[in-house]
C-alpha atoms as a PDB file:
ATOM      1  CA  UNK A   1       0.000   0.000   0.000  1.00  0.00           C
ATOM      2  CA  UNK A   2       1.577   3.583  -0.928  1.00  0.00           C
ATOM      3  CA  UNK A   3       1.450   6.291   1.921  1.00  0.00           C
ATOM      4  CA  UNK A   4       0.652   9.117   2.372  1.00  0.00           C
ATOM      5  CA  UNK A   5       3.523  11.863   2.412  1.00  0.00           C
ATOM      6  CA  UNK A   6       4.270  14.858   4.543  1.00  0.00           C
ATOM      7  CA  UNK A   7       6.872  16.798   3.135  1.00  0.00           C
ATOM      8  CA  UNK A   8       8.286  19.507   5.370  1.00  0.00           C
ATOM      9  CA  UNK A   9       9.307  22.701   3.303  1.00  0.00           C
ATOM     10  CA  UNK A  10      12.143  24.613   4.970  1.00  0.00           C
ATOM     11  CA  UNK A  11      12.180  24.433   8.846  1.00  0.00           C
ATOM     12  CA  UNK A  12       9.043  23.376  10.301  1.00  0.00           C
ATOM     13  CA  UNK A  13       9.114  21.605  13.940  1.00  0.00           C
ATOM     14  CA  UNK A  14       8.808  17.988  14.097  1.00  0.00           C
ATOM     15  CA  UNK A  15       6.262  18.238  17.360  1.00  0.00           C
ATOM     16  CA  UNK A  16       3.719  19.778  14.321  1.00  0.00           C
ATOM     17  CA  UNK A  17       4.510  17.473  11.995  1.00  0.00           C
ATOM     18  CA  UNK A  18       4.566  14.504  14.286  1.00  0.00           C
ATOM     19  CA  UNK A  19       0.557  16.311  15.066  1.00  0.00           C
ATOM     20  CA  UNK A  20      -0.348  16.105  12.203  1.00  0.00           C
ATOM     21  CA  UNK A  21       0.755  13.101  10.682  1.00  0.00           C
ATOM     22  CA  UNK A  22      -1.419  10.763  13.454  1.00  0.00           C
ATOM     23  CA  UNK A  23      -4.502  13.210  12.937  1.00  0.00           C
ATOM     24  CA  UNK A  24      -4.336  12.782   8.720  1.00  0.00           C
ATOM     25  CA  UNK A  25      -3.825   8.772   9.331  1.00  0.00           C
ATOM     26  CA  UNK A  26      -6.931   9.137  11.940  1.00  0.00           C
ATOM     27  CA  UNK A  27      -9.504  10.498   9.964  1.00  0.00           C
ATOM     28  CA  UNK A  28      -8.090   9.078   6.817  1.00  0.00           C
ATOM     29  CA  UNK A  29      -7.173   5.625   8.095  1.00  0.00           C
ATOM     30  CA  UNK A  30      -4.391   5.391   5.671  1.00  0.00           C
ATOM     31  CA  UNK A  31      -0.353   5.595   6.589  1.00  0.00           C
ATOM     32  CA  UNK A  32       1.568   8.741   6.739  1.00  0.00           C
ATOM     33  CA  UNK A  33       5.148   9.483   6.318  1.00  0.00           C
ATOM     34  CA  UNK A  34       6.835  12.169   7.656  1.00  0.00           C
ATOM     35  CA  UNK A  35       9.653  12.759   4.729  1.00  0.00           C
ATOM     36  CA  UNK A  36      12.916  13.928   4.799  1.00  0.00           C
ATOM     37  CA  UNK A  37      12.481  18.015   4.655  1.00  0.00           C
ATOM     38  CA  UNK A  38      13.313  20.199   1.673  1.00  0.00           C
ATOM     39  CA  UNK A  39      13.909  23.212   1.256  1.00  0.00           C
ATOM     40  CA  UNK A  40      11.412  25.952  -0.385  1.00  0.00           C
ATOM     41  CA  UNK A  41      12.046  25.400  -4.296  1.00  0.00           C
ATOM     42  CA  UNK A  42      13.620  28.083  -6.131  1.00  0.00           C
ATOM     43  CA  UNK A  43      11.268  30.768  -8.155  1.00  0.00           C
ATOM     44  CA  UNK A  44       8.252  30.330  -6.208  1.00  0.00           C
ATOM     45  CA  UNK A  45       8.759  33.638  -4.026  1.00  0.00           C
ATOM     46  CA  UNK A  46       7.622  37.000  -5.208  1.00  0.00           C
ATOM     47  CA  UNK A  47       9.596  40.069  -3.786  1.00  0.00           C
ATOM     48  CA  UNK A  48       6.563  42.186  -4.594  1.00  0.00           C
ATOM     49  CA  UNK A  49       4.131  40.124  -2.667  1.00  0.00           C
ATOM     50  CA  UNK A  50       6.528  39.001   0.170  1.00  0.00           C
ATOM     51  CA  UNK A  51       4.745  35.857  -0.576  1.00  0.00           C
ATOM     52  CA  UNK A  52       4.943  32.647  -1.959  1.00  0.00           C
ATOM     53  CA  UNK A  53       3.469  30.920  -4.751  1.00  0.00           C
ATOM     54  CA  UNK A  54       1.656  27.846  -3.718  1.00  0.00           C
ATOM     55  CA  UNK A  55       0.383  27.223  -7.168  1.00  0.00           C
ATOM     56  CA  UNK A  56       4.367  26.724  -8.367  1.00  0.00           C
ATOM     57  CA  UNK A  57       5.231  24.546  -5.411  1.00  0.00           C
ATOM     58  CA  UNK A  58       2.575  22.517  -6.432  1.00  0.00           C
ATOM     59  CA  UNK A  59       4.066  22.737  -9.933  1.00  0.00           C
ATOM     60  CA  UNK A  60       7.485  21.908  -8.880  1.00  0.00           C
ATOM     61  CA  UNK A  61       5.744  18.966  -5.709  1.00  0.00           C
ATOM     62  CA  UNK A  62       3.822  17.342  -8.900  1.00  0.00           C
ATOM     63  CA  UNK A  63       8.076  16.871 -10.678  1.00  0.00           C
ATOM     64  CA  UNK A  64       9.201  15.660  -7.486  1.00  0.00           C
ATOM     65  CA  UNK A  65       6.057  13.278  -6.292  1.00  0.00           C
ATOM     66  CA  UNK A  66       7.609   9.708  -5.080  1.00  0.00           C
ATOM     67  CA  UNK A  67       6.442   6.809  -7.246  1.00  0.00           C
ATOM     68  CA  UNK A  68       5.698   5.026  -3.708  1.00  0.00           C
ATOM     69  CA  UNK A  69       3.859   8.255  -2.575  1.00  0.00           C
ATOM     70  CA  UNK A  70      -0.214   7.823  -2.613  1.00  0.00           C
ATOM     71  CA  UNK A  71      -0.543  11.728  -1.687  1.00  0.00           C
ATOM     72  CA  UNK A  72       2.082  14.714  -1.065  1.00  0.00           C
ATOM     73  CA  UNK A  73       0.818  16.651   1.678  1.00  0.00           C
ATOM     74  CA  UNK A  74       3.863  19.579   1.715  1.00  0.00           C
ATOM     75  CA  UNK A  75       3.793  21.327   5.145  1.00  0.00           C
ATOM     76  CA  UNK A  76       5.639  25.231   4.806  1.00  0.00           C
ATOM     77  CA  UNK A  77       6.278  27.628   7.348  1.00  0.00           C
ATOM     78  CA  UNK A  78       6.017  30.346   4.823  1.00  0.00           C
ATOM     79  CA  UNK A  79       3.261  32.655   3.920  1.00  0.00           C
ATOM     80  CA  UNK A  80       1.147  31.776   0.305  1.00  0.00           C
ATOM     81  CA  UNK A  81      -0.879  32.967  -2.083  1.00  0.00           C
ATOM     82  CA  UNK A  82      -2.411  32.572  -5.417  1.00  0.00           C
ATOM     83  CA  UNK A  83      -2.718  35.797  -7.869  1.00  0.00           C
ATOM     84  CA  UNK A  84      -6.691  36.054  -7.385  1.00  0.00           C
ATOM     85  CA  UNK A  85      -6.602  36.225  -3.399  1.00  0.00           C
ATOM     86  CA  UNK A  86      -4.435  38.189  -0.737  1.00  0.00           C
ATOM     87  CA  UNK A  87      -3.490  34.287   0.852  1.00  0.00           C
ATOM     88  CA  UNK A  88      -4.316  30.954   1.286  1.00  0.00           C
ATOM     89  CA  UNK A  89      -3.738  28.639   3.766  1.00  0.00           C
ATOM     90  CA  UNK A  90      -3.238  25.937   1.351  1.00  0.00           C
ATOM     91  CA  UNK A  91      -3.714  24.696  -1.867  1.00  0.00           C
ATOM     92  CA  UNK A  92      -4.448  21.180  -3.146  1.00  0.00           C
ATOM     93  CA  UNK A  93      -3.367  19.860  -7.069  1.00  0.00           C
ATOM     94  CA  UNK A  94      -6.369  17.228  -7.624  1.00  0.00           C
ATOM     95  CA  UNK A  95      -5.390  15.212 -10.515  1.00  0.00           C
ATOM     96  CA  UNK A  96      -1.717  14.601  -9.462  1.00  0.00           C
ATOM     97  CA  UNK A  97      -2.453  14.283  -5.578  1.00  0.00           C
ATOM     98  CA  UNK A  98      -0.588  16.697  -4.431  1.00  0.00           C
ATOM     99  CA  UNK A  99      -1.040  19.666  -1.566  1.00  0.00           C
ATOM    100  CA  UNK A 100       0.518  22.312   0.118  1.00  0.00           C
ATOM    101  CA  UNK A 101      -0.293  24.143   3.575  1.00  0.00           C
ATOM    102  CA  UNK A 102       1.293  26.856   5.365  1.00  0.00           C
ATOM    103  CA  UNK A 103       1.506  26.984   8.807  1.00  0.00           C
ATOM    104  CA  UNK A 104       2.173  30.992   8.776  1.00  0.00           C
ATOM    105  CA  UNK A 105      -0.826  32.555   9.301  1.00  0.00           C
ATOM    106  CA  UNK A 106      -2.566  29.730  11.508  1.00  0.00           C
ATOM    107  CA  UNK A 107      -0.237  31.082  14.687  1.00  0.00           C
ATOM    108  CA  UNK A 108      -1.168  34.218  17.324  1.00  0.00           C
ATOM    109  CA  UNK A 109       2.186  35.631  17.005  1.00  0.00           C
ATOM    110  CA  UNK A 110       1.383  36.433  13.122  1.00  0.00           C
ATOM    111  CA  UNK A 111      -0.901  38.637  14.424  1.00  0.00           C
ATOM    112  CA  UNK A 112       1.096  39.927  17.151  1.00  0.00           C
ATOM    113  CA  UNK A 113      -0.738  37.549  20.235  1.00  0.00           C
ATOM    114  CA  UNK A 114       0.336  35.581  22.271  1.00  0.00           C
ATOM    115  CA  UNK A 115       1.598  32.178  20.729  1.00  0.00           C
ATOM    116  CA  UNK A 116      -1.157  29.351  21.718  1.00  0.00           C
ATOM    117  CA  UNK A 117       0.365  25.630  20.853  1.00  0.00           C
ATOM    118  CA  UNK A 118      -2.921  24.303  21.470  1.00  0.00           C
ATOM    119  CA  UNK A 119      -4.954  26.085  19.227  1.00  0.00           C
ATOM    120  CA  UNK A 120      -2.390  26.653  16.595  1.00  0.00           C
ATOM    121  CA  UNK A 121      -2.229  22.699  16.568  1.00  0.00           C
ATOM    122  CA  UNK A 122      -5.984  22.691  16.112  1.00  0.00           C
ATOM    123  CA  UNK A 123      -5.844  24.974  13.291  1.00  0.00           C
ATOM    124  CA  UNK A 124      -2.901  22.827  11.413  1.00  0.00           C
ATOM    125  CA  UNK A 125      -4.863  19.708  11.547  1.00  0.00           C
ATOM    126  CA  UNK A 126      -7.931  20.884  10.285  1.00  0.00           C
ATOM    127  CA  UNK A 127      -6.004  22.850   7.096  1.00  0.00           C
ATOM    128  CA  UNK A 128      -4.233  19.428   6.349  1.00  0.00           C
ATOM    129  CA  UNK A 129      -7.256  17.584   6.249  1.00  0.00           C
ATOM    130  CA  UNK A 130      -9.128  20.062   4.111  1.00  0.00           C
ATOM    131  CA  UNK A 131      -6.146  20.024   1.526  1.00  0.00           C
ATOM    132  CA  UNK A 132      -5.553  16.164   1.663  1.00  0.00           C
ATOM    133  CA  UNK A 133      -9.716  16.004   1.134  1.00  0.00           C
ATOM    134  CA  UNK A 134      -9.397  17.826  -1.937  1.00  0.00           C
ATOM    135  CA  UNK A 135      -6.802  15.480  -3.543  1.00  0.00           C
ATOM    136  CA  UNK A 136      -8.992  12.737  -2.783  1.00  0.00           C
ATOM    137  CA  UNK A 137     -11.482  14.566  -4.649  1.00  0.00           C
ATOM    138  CA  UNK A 138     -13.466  16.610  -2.251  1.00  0.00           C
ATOM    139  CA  UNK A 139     -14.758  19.857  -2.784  1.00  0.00           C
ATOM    140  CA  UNK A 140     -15.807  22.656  -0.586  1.00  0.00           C
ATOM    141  CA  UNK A 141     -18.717  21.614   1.277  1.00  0.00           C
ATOM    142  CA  UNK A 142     -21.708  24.223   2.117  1.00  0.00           C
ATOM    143  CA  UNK A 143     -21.924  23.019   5.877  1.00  0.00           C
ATOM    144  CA  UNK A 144     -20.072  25.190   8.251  1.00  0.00           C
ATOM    145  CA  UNK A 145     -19.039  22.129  10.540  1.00  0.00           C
ATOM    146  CA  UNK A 146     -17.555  20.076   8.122  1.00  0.00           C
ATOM    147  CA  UNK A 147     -13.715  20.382   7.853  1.00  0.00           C
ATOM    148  CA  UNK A 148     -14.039  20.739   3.892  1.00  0.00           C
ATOM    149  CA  UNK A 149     -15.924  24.229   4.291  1.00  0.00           C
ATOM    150  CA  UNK A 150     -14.184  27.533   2.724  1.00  0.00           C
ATOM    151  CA  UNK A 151     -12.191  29.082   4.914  1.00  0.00           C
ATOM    152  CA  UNK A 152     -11.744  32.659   3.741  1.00  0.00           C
ATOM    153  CA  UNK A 153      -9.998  33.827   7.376  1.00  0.00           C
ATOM    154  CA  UNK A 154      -9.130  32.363  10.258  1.00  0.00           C
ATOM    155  CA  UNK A 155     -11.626  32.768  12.420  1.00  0.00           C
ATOM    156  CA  UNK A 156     -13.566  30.493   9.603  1.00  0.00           C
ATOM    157  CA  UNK A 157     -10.659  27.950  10.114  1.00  0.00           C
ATOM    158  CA  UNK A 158     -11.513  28.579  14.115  1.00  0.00           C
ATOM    159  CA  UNK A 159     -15.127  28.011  13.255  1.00  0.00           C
ATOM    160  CA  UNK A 160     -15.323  24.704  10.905  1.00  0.00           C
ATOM    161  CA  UNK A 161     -15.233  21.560  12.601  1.00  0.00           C
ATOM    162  CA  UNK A 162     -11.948  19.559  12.687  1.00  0.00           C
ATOM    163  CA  UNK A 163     -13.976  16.211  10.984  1.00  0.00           C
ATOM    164  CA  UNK A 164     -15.928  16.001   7.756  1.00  0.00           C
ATOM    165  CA  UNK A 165     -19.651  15.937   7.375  1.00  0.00           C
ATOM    166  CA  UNK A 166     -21.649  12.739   6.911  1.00  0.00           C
ATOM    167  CA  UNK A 167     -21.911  13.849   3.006  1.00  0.00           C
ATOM    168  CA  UNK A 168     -18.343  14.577   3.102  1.00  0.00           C
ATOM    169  CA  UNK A 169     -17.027  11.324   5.129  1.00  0.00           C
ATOM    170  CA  UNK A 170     -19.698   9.057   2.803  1.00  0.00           C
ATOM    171  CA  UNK A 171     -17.954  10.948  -0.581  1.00  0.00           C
ATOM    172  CA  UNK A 172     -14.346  10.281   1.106  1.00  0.00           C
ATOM    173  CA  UNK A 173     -14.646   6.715   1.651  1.00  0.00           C
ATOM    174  CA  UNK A 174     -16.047   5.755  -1.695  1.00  0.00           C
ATOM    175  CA  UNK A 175     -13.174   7.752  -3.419  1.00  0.00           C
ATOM    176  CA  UNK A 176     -11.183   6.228  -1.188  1.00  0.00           C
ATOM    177  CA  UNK A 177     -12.501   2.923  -2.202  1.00  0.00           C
ATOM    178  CA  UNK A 178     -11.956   3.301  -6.095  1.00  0.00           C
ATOM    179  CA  UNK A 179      -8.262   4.702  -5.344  1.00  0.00           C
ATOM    180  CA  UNK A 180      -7.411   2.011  -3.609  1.00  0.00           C
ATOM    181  CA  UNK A 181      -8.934  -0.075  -5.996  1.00  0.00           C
ATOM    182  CA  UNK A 182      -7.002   1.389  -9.197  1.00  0.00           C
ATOM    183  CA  UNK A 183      -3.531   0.865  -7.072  1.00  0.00           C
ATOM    184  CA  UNK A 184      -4.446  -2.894  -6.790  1.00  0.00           C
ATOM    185  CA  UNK A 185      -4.945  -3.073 -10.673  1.00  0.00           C
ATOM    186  CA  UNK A 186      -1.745  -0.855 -11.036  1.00  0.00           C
ATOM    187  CA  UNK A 187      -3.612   2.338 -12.460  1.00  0.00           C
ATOM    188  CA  UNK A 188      -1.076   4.409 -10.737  1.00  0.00           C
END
């Protein structure tokens, strides 16, 4: 069976990383691996934004994606965007599997509070299961609770639920079903 990935871009702590690999293998029941860590690939920053791309590190994650890899969930401690929005928290790549989260703006101290580990943990987990959910082919879901809902700020991240909705968990484990299923035949 291939695993899931978590690739650490640039320094991120292995206490967060070690947090979020047991939640994704939790509420997705399949293995994670925490990978070897790399560093933030080359061209993705722009000095005009002060931001980084997450649409080219998924670009550049699809090149590097191991064959053994079921999903890449990339983990960056770096602040992203897209062109159309002002940030993201992540992105997801849904036909090669791949997905990107930053852990920037999900702490206090970005916005000058006091650091909370606790919910800053919260916040991490529910941003790598809404990315991972997408490259098993969810989509946003309408229900405020469910951890696939939109999160347009924080306090919507703070809001949503940190499991999917009946709809959503129903949808996840038949796509989970036929991608499991194509690996057996070799689809992959």
């Amino acid at each position: 069976m291939k695993d899931i990935y978590l690739l650490p871009l640039g320094g991120v702590s292995t206490k967060i990383l070690w947090e979020i690999s047991s939640w994704l293998e939790r509420q997705f029941g399949l293995p994670c691996k925490i990978a070897e860590g790399i560093r933030v690939p080359d061209g993705v920053y722009s000095p005009i934004r002060s931001q980084y791309c997450s649409s080219l590190i998924l670009q550049k994650l699809r090149e590097r994606k191991p064959q053994d890899a079921l999903r890449v969930l990339a983990v960056a401690n770096v602040d992203l965007y897209v062109p159309q929005l002002n940030f993201v928290f992540g992105e997801a790549d849904l036909t090669s599997g791949v997905a990107v989260i930053s852990l920037c703006r999900l702490r206090q101290e970005f916005y000058g509070l006091e650091p909370d580990e606790a919910l800053f943990t919260d916040r991490a987990r529910k941003e790598a299961v809404h990315e991972l959910g997408h490259t098993f082919g969810l989509t946003h879901c309408h229900n405020p609770n469910c951890v696939m809902h939109f999160s347009n700020s924080l306090s919507d991240t703070d809001r949503k639920g940190r499991r999917f909705c009946t709809m959503c968990e129903e949808q996840l484990r038949e796509n989970l079903r036929k991608v499991m299923a194509d690996e057996e035949q070799g689809a992959f």
